[in-house]
C-alpha atoms as a PDB file:
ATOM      1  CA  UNK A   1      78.455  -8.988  15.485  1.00  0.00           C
ATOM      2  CA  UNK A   2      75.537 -12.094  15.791  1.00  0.00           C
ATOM      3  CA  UNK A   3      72.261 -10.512  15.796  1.00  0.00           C
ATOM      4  CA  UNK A   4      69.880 -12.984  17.497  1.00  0.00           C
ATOM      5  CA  UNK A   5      66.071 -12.901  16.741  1.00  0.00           C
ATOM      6  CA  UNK A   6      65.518 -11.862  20.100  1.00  0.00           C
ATOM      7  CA  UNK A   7      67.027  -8.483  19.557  1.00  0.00           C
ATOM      8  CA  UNK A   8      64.810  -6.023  18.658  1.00  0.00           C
ATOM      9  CA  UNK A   9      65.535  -2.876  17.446  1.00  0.00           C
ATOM     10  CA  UNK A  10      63.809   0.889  17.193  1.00  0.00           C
ATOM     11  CA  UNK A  11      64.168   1.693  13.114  1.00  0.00           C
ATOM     12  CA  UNK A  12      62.638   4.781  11.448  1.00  0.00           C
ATOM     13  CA  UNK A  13      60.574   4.116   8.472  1.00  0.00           C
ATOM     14  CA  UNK A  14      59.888   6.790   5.855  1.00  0.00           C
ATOM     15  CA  UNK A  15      56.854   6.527   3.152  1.00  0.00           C
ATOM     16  CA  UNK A  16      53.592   6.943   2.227  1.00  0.00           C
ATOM     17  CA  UNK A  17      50.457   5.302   2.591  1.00  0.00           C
ATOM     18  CA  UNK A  18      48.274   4.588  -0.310  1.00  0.00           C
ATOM     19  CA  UNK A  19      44.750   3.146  -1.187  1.00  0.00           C
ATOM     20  CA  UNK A  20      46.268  -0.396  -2.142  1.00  0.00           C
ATOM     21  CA  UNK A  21      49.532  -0.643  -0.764  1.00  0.00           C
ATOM     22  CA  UNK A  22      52.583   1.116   1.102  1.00  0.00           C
ATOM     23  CA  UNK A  23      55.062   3.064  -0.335  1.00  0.00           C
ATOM     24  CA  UNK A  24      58.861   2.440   1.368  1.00  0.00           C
ATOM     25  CA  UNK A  25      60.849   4.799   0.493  1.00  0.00           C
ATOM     26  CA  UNK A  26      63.530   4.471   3.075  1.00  0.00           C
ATOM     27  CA  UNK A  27      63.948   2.420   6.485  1.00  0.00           C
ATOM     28  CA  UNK A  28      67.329   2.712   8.657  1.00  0.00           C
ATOM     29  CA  UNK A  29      67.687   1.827  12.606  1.00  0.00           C
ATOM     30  CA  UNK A  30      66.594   4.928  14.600  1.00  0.00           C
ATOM     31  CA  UNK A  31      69.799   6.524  16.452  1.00  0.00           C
ATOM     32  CA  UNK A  32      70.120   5.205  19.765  1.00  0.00           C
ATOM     33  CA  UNK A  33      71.077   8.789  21.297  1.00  0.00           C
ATOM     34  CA  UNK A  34      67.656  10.755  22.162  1.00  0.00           C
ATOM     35  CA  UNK A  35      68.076  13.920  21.045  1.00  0.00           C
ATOM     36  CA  UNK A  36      69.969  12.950  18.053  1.00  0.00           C
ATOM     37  CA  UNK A  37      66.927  11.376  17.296  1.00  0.00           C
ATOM     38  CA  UNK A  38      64.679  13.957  17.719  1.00  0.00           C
ATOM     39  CA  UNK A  39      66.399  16.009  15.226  1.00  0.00           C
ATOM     40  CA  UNK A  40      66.915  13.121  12.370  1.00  0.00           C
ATOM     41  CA  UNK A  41      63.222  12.874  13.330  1.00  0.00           C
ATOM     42  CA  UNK A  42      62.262  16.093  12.978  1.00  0.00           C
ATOM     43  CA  UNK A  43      64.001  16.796   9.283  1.00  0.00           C
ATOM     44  CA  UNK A  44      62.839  14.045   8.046  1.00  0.00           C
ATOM     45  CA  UNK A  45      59.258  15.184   8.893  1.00  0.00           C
ATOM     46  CA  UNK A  46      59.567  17.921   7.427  1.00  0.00           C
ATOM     47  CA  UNK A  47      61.102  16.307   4.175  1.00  0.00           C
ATOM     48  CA  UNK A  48      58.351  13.317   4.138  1.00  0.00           C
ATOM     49  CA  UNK A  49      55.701  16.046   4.912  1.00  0.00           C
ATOM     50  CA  UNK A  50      56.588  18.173   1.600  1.00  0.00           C
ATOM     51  CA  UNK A  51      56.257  14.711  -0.709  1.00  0.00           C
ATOM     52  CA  UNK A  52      53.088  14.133   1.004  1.00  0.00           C
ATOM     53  CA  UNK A  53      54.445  11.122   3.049  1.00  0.00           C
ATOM     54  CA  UNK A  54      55.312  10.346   6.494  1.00  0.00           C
ATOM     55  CA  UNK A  55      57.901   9.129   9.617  1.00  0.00           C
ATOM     56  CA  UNK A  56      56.954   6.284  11.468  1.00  0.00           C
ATOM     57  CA  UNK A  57      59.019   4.489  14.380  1.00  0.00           C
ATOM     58  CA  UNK A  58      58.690   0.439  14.211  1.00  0.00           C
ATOM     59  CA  UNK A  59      60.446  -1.822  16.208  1.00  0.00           C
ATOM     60  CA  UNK A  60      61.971  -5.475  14.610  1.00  0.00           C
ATOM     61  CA  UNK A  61      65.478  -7.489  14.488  1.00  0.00           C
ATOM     62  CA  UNK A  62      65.412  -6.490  11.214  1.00  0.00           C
ATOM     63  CA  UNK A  63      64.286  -3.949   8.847  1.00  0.00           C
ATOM     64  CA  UNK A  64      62.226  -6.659   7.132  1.00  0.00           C
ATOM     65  CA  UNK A  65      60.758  -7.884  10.350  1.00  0.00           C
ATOM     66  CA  UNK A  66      59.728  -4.463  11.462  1.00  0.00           C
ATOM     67  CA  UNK A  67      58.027  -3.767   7.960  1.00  0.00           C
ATOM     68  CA  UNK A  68      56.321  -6.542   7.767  1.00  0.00           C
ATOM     69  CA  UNK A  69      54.805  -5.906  11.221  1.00  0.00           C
ATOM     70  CA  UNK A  70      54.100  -3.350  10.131  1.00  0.00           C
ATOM     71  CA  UNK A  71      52.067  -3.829   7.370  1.00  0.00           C
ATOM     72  CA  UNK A  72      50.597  -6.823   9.320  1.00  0.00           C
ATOM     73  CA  UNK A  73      48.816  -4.012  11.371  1.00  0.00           C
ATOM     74  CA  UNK A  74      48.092  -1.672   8.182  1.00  0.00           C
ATOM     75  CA  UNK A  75      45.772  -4.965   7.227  1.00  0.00           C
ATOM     76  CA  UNK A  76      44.351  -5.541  10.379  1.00  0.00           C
ATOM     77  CA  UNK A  77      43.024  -1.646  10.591  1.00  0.00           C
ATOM     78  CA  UNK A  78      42.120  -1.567   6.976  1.00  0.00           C
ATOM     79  CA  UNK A  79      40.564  -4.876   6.610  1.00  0.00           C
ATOM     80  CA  UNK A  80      42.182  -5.088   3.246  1.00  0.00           C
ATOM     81  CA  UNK A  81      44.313  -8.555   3.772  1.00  0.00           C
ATOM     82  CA  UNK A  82      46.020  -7.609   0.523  1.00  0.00           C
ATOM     83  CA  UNK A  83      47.661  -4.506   1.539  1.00  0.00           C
ATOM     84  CA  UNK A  84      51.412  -4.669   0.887  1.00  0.00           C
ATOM     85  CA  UNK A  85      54.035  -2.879  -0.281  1.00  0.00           C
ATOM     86  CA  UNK A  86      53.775  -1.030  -3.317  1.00  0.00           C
ATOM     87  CA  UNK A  87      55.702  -2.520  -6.721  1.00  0.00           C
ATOM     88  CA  UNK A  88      57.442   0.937  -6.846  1.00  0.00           C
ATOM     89  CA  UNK A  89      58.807   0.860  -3.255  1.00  0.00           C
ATOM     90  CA  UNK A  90      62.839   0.853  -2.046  1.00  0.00           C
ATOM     91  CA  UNK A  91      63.198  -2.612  -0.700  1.00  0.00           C
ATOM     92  CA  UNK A  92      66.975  -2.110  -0.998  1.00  0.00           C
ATOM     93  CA  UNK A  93      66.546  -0.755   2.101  1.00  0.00           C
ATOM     94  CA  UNK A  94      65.251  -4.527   3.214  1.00  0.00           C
ATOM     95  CA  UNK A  95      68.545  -6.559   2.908  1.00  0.00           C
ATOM     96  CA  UNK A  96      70.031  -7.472   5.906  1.00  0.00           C
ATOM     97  CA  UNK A  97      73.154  -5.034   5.204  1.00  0.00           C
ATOM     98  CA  UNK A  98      70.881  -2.249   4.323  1.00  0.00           C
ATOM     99  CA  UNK A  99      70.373  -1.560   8.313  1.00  0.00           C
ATOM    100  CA  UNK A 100      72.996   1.535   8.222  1.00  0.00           C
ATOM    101  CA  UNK A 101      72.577   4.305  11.165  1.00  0.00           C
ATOM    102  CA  UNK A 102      70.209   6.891  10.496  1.00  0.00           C
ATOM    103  CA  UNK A 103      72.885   9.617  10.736  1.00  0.00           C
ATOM    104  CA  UNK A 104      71.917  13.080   8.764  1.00  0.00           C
ATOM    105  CA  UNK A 105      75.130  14.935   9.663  1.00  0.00           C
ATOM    106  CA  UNK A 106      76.190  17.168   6.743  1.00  0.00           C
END
């Protein structure tokens, strides 16, 4: 399948926001089906809550896109133009194959 620029896609990002920099921990395209994600939503709240992190829901045709957009706005509202991703975040999660389903089934 070509994925064109143009094609912009809903993906769930999970991390934590620090004084310097953002902490990815994990970033997957959100499931397309609504209450499907709801639920993936909802558990991973509760997972990101307990390590003091949090879910967010960015839009890009790619992970790396969205991220970066991302953090583009994290610098705009903190005035700090050097905020970026943290040395110790997942950017695995960044390469163009690494956009797997957000599927939590057991």
């Amino acid at each position: 399948m070509d994925t064109s620029q143009d094609q912009i896609v809903e993906f769930i990002m999970v991390g934590q926001r620090q004084a310097t920099g953002y902490k990815l921990w994990d970033i997957a395209p959100a499931p397309t089906d609504l209450s499907r994600r709801r639920v993936v939503v909802e558990e991973l709240d509760v997972e990101a809550a307990d390590a003091l992190g949090e879910v967010d829901i960015i839009k890009g045709a790619t992970p790396r896109e969205a991220v970066d957009a991302f953090l583009a706005d994290l610098r705009w509202m903190s005035g700090n133009q050097d905020y970026a991703l943290t040395a110790d975040s997942n950017t695995s999660c960044l390469e163009e194959d690494g956009g797997r389903p957000a599927d939590r089934s057991a």
